[in-house]
C-alpha atoms as a PDB file:
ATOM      1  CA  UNK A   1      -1.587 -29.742 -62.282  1.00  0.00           C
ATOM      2  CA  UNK A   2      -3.516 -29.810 -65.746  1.00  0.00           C
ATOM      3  CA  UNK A   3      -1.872 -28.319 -68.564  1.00  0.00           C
ATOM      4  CA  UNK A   4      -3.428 -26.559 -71.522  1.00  0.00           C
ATOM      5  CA  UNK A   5      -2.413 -25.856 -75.246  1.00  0.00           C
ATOM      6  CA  UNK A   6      -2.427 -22.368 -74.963  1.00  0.00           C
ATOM      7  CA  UNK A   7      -0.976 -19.570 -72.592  1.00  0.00           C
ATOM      8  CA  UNK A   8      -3.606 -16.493 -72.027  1.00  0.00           C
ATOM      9  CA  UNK A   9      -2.053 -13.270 -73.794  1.00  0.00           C
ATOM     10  CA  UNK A  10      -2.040 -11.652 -70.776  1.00  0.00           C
ATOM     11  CA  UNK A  11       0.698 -13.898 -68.481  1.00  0.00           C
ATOM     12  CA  UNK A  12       3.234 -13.157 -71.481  1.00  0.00           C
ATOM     13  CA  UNK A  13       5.817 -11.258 -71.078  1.00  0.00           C
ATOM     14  CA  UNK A  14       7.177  -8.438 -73.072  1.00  0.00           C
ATOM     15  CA  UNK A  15      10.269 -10.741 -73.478  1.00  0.00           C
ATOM     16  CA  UNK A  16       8.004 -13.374 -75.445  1.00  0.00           C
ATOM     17  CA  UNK A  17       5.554 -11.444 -76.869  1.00  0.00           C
ATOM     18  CA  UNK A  18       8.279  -9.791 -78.933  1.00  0.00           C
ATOM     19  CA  UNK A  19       9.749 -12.906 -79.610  1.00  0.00           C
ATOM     20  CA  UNK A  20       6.089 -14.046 -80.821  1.00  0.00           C
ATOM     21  CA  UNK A  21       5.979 -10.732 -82.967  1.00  0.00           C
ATOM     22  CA  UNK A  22       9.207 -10.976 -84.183  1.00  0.00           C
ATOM     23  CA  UNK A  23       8.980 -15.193 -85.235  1.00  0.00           C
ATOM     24  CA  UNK A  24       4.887 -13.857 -86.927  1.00  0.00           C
ATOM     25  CA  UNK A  25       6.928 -11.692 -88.998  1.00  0.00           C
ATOM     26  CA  UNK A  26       9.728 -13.708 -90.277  1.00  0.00           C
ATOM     27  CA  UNK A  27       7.559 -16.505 -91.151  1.00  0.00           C
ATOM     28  CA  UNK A  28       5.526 -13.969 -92.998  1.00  0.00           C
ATOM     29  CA  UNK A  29       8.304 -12.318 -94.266  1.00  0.00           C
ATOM     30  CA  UNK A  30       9.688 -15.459 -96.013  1.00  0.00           C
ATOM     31  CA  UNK A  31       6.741 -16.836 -97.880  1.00  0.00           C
ATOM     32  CA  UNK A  32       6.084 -13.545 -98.973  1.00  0.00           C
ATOM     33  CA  UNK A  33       9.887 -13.994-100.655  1.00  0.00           C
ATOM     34  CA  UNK A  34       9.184 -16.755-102.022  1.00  0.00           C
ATOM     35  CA  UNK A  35       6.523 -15.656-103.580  1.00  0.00           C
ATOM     36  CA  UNK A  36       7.642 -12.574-104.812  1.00  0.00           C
ATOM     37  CA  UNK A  37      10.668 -14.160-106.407  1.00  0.00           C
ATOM     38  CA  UNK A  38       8.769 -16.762-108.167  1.00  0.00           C
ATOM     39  CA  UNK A  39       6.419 -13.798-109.638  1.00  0.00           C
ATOM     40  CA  UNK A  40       9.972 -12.059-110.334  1.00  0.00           C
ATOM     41  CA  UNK A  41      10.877 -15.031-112.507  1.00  0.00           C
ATOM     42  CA  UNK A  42       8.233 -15.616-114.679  1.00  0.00           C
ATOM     43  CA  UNK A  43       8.017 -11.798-115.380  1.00  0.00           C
ATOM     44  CA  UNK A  44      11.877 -12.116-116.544  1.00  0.00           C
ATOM     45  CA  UNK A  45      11.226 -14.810-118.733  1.00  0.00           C
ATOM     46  CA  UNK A  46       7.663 -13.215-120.222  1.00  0.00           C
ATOM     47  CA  UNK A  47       9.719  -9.816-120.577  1.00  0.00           C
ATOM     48  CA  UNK A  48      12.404 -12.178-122.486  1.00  0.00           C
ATOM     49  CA  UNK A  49       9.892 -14.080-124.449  1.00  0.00           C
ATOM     50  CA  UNK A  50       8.192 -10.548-125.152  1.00  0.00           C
ATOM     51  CA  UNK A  51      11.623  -8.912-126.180  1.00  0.00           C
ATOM     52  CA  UNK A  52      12.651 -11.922-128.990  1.00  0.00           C
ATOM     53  CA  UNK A  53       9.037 -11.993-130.826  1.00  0.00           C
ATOM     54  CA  UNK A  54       9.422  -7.616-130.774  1.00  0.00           C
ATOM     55  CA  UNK A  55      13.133  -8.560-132.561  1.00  0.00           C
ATOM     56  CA  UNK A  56      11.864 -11.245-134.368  1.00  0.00           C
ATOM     57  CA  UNK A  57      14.740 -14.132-133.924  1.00  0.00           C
ATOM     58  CA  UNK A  58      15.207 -17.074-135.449  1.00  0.00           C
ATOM     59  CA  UNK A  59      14.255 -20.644-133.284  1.00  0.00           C
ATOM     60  CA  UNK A  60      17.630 -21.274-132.667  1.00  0.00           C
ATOM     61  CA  UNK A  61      18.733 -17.389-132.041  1.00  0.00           C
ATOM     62  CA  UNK A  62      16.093 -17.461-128.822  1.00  0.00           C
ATOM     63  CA  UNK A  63      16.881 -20.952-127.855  1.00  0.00           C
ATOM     64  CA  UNK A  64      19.983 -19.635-127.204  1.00  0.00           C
ATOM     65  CA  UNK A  65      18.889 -16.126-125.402  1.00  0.00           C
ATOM     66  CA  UNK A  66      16.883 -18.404-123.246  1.00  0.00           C
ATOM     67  CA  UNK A  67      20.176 -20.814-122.450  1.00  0.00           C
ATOM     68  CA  UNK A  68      21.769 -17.408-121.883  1.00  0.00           C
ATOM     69  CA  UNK A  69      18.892 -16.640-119.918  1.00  0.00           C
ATOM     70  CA  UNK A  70      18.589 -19.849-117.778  1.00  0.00           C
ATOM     71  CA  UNK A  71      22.511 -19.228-116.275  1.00  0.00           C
ATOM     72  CA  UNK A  72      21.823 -15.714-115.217  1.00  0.00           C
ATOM     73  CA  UNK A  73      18.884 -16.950-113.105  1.00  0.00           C
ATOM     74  CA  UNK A  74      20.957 -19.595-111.854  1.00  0.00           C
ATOM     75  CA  UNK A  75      23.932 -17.083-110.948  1.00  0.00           C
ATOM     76  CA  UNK A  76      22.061 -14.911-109.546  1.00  0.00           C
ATOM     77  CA  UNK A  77      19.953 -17.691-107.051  1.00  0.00           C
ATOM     78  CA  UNK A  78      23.487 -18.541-106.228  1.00  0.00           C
ATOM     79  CA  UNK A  79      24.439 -15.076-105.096  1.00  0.00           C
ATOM     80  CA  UNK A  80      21.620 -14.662-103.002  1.00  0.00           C
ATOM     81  CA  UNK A  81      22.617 -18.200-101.547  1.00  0.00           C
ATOM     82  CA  UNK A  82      26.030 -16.940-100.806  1.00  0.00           C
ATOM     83  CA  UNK A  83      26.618 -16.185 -96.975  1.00  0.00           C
ATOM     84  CA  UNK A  84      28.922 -13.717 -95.764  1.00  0.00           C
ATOM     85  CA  UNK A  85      30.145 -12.346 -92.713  1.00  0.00           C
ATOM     86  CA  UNK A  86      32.294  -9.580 -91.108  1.00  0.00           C
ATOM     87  CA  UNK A  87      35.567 -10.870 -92.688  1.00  0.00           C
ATOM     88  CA  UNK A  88      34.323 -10.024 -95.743  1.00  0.00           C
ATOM     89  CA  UNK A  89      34.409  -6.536 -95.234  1.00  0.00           C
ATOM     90  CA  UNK A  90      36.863  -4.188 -93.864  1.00  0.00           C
ATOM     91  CA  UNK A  91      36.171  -1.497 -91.940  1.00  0.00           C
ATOM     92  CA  UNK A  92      37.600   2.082 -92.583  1.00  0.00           C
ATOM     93  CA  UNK A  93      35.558   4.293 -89.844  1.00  0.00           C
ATOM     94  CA  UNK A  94      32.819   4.912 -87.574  1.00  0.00           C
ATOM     95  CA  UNK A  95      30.595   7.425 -89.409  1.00  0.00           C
ATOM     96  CA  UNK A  96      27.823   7.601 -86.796  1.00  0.00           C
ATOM     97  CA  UNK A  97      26.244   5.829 -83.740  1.00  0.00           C
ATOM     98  CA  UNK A  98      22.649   5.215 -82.758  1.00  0.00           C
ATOM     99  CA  UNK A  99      20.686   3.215 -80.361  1.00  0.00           C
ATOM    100  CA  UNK A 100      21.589   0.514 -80.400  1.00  0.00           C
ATOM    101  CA  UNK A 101      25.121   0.832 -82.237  1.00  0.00           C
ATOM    102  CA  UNK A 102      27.267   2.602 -84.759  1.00  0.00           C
ATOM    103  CA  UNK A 103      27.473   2.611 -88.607  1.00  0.00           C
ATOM    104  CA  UNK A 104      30.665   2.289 -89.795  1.00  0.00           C
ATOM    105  CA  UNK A 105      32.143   2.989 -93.589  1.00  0.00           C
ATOM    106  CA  UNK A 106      33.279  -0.359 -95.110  1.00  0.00           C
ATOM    107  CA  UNK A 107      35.014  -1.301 -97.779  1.00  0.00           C
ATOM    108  CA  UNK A 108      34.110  -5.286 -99.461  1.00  0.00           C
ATOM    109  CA  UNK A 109      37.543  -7.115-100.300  1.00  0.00           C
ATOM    110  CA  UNK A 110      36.707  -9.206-103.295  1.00  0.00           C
ATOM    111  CA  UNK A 111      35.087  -5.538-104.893  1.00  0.00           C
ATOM    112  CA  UNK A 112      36.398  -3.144-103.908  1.00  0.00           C
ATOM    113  CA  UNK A 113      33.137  -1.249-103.199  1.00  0.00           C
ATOM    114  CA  UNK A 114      32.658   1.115-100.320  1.00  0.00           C
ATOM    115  CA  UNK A 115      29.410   0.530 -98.091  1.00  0.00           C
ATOM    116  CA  UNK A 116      27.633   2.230 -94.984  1.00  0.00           C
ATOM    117  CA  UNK A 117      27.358  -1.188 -92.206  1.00  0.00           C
ATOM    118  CA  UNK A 118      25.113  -0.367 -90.008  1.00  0.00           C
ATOM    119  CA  UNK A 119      25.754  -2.269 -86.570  1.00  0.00           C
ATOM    120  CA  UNK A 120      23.306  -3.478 -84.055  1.00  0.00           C
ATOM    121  CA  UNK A 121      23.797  -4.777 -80.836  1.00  0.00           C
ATOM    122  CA  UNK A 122      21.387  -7.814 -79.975  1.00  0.00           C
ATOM    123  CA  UNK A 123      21.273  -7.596 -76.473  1.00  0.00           C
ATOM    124  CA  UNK A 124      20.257  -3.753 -76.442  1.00  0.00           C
ATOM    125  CA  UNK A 125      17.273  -4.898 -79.335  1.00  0.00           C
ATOM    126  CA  UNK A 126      16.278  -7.615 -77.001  1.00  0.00           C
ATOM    127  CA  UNK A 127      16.469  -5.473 -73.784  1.00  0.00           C
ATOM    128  CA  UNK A 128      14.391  -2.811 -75.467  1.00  0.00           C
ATOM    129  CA  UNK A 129      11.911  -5.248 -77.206  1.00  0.00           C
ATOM    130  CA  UNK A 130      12.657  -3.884 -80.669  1.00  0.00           C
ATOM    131  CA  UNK A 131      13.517  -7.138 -82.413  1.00  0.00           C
ATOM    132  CA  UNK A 132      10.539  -7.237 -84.288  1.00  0.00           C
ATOM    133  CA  UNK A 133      10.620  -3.073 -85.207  1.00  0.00           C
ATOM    134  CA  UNK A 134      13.959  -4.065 -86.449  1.00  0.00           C
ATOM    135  CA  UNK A 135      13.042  -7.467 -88.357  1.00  0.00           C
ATOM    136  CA  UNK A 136      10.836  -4.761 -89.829  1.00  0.00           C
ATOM    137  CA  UNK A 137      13.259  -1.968 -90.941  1.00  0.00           C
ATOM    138  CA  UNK A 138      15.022  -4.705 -92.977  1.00  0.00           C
ATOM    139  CA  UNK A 139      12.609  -6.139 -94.700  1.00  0.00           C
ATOM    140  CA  UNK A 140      11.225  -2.857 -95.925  1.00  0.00           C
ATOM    141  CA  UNK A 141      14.807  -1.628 -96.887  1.00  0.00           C
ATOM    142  CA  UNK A 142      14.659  -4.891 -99.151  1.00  0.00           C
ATOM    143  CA  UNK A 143      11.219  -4.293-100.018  1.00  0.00           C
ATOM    144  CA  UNK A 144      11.472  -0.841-101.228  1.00  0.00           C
ATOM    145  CA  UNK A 145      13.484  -0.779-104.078  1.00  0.00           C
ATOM    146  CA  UNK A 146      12.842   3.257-104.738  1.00  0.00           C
ATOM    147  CA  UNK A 147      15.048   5.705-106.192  1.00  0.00           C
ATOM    148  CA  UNK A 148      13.899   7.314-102.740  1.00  0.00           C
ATOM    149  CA  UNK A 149      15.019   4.556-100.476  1.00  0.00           C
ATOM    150  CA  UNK A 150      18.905   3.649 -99.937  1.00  0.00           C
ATOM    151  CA  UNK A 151      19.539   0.832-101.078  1.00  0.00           C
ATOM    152  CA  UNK A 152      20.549  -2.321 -98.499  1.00  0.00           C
ATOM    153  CA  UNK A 153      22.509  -4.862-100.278  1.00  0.00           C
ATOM    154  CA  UNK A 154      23.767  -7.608 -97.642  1.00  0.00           C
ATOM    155  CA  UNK A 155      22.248  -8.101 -94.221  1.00  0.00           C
ATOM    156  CA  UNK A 156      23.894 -11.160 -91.878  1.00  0.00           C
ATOM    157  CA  UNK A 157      24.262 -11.903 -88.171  1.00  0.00           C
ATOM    158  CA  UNK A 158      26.374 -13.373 -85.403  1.00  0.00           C
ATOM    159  CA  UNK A 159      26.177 -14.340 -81.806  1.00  0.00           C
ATOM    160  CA  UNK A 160      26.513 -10.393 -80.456  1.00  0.00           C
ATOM    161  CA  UNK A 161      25.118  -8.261 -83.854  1.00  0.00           C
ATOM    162  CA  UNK A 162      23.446  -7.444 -86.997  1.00  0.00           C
ATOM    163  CA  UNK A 163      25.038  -6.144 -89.922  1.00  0.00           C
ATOM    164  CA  UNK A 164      23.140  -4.393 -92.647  1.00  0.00           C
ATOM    165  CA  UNK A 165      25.558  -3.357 -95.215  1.00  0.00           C
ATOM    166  CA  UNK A 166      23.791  -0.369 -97.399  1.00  0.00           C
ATOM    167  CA  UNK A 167      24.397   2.289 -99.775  1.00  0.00           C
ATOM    168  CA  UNK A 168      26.657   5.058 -98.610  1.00  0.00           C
ATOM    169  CA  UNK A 169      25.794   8.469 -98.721  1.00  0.00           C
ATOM    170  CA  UNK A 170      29.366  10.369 -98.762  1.00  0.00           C
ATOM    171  CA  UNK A 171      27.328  13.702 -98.512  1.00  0.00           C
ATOM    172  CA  UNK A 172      26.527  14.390 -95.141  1.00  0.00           C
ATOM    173  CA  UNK A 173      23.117  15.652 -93.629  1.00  0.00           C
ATOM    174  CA  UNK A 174      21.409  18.580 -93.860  1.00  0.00           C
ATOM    175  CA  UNK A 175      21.692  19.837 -90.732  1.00  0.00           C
ATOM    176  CA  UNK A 176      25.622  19.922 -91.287  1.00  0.00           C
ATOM    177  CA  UNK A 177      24.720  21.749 -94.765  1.00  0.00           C
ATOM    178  CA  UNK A 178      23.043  23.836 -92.894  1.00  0.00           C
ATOM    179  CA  UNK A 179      25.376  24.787 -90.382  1.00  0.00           C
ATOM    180  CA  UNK A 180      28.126  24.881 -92.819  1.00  0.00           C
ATOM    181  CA  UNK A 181      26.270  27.681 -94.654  1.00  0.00           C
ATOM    182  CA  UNK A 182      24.155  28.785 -91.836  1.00  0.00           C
ATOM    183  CA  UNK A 183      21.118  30.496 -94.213  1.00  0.00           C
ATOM    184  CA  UNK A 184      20.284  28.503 -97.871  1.00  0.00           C
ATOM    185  CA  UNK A 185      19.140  31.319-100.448  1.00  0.00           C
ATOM    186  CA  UNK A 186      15.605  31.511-101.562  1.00  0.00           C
ATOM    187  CA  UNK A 187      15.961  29.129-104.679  1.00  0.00           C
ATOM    188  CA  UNK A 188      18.212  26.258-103.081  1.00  0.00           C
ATOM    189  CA  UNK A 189      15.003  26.287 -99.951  1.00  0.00           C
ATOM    190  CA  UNK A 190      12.098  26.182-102.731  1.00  0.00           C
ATOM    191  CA  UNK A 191      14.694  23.196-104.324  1.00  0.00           C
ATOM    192  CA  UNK A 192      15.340  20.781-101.176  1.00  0.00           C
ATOM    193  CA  UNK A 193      11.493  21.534-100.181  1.00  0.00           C
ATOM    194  CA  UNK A 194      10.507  20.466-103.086  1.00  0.00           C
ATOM    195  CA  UNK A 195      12.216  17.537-103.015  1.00  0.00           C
ATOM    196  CA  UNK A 196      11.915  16.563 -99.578  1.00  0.00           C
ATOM    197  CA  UNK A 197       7.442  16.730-100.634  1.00  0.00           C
ATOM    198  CA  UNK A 198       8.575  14.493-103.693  1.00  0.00           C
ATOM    199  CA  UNK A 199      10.501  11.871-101.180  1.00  0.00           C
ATOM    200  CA  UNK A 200       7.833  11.789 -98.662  1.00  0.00           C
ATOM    201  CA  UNK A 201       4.958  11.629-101.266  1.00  0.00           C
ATOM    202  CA  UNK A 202       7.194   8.722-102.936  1.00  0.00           C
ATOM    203  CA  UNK A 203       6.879   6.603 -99.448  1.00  0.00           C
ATOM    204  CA  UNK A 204       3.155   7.002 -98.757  1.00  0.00           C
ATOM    205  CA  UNK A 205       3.258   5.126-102.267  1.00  0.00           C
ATOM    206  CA  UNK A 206       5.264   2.415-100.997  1.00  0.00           C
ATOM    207  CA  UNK A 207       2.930   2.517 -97.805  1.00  0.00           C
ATOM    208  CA  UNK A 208       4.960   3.642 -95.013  1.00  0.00           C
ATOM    209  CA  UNK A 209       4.641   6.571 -93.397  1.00  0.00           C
ATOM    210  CA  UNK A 210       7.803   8.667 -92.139  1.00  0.00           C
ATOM    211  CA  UNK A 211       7.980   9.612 -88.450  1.00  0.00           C
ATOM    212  CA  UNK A 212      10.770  11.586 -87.893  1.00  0.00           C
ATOM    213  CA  UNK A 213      11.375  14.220 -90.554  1.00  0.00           C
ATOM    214  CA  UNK A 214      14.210  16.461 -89.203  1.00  0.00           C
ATOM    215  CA  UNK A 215      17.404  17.882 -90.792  1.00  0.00           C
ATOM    216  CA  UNK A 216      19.628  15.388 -89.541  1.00  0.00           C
ATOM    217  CA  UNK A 217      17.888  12.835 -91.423  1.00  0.00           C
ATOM    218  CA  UNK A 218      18.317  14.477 -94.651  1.00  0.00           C
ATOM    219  CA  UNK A 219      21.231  12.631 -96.153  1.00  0.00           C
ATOM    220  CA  UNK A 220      23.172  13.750 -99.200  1.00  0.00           C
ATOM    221  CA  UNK A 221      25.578  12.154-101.981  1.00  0.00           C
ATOM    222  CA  UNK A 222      29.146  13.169-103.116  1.00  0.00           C
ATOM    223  CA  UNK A 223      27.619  15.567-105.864  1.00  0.00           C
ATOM    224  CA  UNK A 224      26.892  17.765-102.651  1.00  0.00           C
ATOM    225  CA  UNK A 225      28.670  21.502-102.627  1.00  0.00           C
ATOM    226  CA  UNK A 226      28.615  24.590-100.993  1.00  0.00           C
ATOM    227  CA  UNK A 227      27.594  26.440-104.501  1.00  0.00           C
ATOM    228  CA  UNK A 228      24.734  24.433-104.869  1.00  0.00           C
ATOM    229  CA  UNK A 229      22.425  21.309-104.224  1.00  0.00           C
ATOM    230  CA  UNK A 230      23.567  17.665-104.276  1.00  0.00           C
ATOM    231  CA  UNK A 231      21.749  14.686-104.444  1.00  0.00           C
ATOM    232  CA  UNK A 232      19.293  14.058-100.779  1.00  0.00           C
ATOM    233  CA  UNK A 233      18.423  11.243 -98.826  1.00  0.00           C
ATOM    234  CA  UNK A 234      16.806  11.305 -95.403  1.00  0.00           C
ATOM    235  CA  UNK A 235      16.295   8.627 -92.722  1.00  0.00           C
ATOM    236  CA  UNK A 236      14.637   8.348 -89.848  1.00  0.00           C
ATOM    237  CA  UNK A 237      11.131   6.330 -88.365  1.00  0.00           C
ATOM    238  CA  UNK A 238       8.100   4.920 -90.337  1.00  0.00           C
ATOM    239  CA  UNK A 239       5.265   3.182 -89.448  1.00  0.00           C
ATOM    240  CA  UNK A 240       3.004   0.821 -91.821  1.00  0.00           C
ATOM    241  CA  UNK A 241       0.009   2.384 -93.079  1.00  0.00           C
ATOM    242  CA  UNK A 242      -3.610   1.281 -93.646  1.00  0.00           C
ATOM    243  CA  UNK A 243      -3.046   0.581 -97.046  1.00  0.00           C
ATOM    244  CA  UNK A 244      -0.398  -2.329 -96.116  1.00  0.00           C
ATOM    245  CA  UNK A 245      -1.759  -3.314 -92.599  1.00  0.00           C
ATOM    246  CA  UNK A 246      -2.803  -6.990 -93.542  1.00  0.00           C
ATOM    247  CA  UNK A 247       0.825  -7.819 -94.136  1.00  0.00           C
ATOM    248  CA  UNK A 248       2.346  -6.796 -91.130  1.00  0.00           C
ATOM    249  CA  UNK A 249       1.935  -6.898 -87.224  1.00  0.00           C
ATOM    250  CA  UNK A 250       0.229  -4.394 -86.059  1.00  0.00           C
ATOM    251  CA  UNK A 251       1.945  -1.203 -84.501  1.00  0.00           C
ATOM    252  CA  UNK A 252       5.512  -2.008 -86.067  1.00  0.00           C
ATOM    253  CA  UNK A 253       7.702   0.869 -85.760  1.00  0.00           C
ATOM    254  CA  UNK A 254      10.799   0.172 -88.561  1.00  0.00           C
ATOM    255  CA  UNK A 255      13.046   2.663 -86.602  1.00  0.00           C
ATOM    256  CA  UNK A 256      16.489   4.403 -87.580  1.00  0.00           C
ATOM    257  CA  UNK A 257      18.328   4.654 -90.929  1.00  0.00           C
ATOM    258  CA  UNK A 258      15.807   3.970 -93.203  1.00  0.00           C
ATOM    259  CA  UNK A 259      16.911   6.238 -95.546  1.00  0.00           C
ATOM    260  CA  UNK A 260      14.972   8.110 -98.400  1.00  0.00           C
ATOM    261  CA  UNK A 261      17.076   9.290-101.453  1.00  0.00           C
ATOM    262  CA  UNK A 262      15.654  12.970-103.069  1.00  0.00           C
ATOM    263  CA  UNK A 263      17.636  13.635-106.392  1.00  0.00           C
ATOM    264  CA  UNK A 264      19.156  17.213-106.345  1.00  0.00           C
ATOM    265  CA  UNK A 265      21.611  18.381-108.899  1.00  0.00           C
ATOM    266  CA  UNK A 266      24.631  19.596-108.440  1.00  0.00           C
ATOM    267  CA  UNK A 267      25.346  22.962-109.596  1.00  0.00           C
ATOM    268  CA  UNK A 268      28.870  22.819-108.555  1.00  0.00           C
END
């Protein structure tokens, strides 16, 4: 029987065609790093160079802010070299489940510093052919570095999950706010509409578009009270829009807990 190169689109399966989706978008995914980082870089060391002519140093004075310079890069290539893994966390709670797992409040041993790791379970991403839609979600929650977006710091893997360890919103949701005060006064509504336009206005920006704007996707930090507004997040679906099409497949869905920060003072 003669072979051929190529396999028609159509005898795929779902199984491999996410599989192709998901490997089109990591290999995308990482050039575009390395890219970015190298742009990163130089932009450092022009905003350095820039900084010691506005200061007007001495030869040797910026020789030595770019030594000084030189071993922060290096530190910090080595830091995003570093691997860890579940032991390097340990894990206070389960603050919430989804579909494919449960986020649990975490607490880094060699810091100190308290975390929201979001677990999810391979086999349900694979069974439900949302590798890719989640390959996506992670690379925009690195991509987006917003005062709007939670922040992900640490992502790893191992044979059963995927761990994305991210900024922790001690707040709550708004649909706990709300049923903790049951009716918001006229000023505090005019206040978290406001900033819920500002948030979503924010990630058409970045290019996404939200999908699933509800209260319980309206997250909200420690400065949070019943007197008065604290500081809002929300979470939920987005989709790539036009405007950033080229660089992604098409029809990728970056699904649950990508999170959009809204700043709200506390009154309290």
């Amino acid at each position: 029987m003669a072979m051929t190169g190529s396999t028609p689109c159509s005898s795929m399966s779902n199984h491999t065609k996410e599989r192709v989706t998901m490997t089109k978008v990591t290999l995308e995914n990482f050039y575009s790093n390395l890219i970015a980082q190298h742009e990163e870089r130089e932009m450092r060391q022009k905003k350095l160079e820039k900084v010691m002519e506005e200061e007007g140093l001495k030869d040797e004075e910026k020789r030595l802010r770019r030594s000084a310079h030189a071993r922060k890069e290096t530190e910090f290539l080595r830091l995003k070299r570093t691997r860890l893994g579940l032991e390097d966390f340990e894990s206070l709670k389960v603050i919430g489940r989804g579909a494919f797992g449960e986020v649990r409040l975490v607490q880094k041993k060699d810091t100190g510093h308290v975390y929201a790791m979001k677990i999810l379970r391979k086999a349900d991403m694979l069974e439900k052919e949302q590798v890719g839609h989640i390959r996506a979600e992670r690379d925009i929650l690195v991509e987006a570095d917003s005062l709007w977006v939670v922040k992900m710091f640490y992502s790893f893997q191992d044979k059963l999950n995927l761990y994305l360890i991210m900024e922790f919103l001690p707040g709550g949701d708004m649909m706990t706010l709300l049923m903790k005060k049951d009716t918001l006064t006229e000023e505090e509504t005019q206040f978290y509409i406001a900033e819920t336009v500002l948030a979503i206005d924010s990630i058409h920006q970045l290019g996404f578009i939200h999908r699933d704007i509800k209260p319980d996707n309206l997250l909200l930090d420690s400065k949070v009270s019943l007197e008065g507004p604290g500081f809002l997040s929300f979470c939920g679906n987005f989709t790539c829009c036009a405007m950033r099409a080229g660089g992604w497949s098409d029809n990728i869905l970056c699904q649950q807990f990508c999170s959009v920060r809204m700043h709200i003072k506390s009154q309290a």
